[in-house]
C-alpha atoms as a PDB file:
ATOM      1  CA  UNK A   1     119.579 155.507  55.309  1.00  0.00           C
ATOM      2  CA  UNK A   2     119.440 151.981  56.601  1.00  0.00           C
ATOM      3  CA  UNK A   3     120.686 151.658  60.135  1.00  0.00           C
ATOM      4  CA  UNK A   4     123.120 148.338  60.847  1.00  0.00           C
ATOM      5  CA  UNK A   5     121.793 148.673  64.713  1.00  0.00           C
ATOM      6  CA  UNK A   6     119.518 145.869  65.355  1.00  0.00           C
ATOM      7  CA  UNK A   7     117.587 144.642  68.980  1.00  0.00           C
ATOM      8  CA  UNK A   8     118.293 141.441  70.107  1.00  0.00           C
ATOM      9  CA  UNK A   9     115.862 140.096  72.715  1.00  0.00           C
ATOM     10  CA  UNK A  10     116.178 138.167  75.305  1.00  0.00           C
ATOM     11  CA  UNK A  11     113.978 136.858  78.138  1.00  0.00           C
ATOM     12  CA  UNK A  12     114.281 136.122  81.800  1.00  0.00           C
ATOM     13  CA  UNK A  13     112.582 135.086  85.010  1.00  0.00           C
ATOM     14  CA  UNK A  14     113.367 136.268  88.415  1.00  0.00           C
ATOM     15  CA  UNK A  15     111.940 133.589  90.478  1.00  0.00           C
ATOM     16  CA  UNK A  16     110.888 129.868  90.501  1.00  0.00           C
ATOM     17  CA  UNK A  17     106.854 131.632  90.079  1.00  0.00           C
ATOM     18  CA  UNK A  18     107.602 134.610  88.427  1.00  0.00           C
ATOM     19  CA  UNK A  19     107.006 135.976  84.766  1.00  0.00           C
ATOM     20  CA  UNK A  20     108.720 135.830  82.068  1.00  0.00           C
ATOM     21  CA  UNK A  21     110.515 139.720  81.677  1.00  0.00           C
ATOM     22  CA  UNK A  22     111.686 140.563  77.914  1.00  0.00           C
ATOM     23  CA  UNK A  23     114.726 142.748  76.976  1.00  0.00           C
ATOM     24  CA  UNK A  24     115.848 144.120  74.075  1.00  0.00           C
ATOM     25  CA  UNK A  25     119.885 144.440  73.975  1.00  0.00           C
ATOM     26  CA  UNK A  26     120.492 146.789  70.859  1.00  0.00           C
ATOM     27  CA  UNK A  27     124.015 146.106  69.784  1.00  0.00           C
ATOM     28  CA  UNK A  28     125.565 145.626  65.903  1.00  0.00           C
ATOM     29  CA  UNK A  29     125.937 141.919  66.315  1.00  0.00           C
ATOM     30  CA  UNK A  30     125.158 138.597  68.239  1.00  0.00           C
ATOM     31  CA  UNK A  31     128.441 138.834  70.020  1.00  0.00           C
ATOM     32  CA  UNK A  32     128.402 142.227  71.336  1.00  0.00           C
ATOM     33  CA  UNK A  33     124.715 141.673  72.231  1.00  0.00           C
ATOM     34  CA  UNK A  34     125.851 138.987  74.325  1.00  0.00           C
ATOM     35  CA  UNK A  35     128.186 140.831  75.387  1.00  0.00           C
ATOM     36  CA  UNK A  36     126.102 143.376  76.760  1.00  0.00           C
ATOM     37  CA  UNK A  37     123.414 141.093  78.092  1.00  0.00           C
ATOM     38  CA  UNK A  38     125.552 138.941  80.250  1.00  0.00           C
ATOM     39  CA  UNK A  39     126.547 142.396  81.848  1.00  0.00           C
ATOM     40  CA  UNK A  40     123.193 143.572  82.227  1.00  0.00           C
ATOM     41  CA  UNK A  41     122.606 140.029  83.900  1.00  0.00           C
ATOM     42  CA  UNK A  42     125.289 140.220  86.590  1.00  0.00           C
ATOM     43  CA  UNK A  43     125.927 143.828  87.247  1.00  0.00           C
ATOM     44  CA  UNK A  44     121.911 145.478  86.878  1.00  0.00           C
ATOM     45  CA  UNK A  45     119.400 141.990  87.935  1.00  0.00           C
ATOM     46  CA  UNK A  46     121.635 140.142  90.399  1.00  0.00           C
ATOM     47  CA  UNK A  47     120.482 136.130  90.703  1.00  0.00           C
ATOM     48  CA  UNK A  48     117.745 135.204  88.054  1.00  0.00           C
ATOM     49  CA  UNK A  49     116.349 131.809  88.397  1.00  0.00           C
ATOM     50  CA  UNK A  50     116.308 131.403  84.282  1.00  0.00           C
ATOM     51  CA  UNK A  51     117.569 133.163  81.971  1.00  0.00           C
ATOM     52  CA  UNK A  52     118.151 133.135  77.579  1.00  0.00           C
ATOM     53  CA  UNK A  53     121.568 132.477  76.462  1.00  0.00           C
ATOM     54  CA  UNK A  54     120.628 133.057  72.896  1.00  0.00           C
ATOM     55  CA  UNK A  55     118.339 135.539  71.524  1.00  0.00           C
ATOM     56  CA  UNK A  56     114.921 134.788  70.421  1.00  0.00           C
ATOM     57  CA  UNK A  57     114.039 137.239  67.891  1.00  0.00           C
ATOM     58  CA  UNK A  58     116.081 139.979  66.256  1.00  0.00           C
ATOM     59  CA  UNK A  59     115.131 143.210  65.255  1.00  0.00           C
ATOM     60  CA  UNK A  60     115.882 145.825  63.049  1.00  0.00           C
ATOM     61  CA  UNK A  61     116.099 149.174  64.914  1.00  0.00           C
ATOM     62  CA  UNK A  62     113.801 151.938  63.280  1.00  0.00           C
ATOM     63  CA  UNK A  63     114.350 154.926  66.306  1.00  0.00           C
ATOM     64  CA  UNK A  64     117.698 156.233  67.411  1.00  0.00           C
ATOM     65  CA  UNK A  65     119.092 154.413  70.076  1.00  0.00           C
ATOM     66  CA  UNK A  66     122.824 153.674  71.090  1.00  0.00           C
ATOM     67  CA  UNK A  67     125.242 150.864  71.409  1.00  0.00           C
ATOM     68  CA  UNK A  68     124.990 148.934  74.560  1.00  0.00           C
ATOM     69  CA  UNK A  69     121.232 150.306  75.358  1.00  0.00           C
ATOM     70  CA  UNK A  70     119.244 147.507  77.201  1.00  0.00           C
ATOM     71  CA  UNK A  71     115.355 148.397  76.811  1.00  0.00           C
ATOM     72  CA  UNK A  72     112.677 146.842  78.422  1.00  0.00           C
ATOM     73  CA  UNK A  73     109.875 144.892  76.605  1.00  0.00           C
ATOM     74  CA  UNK A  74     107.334 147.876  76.037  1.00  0.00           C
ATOM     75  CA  UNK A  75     109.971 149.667  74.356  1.00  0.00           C
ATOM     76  CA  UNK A  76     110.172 151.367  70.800  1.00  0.00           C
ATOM     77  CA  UNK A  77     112.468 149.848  68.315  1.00  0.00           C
END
């Protein structure tokens, strides 16, 4: 059975010197990964000094997850 979820990641940086963080956004498309991540952005991390308004890589999910999960970088896809 082929899942249709996929991971969308997307990167940001808190500060002028800080690192770049990673997140994966699992959604069914771009749109409702945007969606998601421009929630994530305002509601969960406040004021980032840069952020990705695109994804950078997509990937196909291969472990349960659900709609609307946002996953840091370490995590299992």
């Amino acid at each position: 059975m082929s899942s249709k979820l996929k991971a969308y990641v997307y990167w940001y940086i808190m500060d002028m010197y800080g690192h770049t963080e990673y997140v994966h956004v699992i959604a069914v498309s771009e749109k409702q990964a945007n969606y998601f991540w421009y929630n994530y952005l305002h509601k969960v991390l406040g004021r980032v000094y840069d952020y990705d308004t695109t994804p950078c890589n997509v990937i196909e999910c291969t472990r349960f997850h659900e709609v609307g999960d946002v996953l840091g970088q370490n995590a299992r896809i």
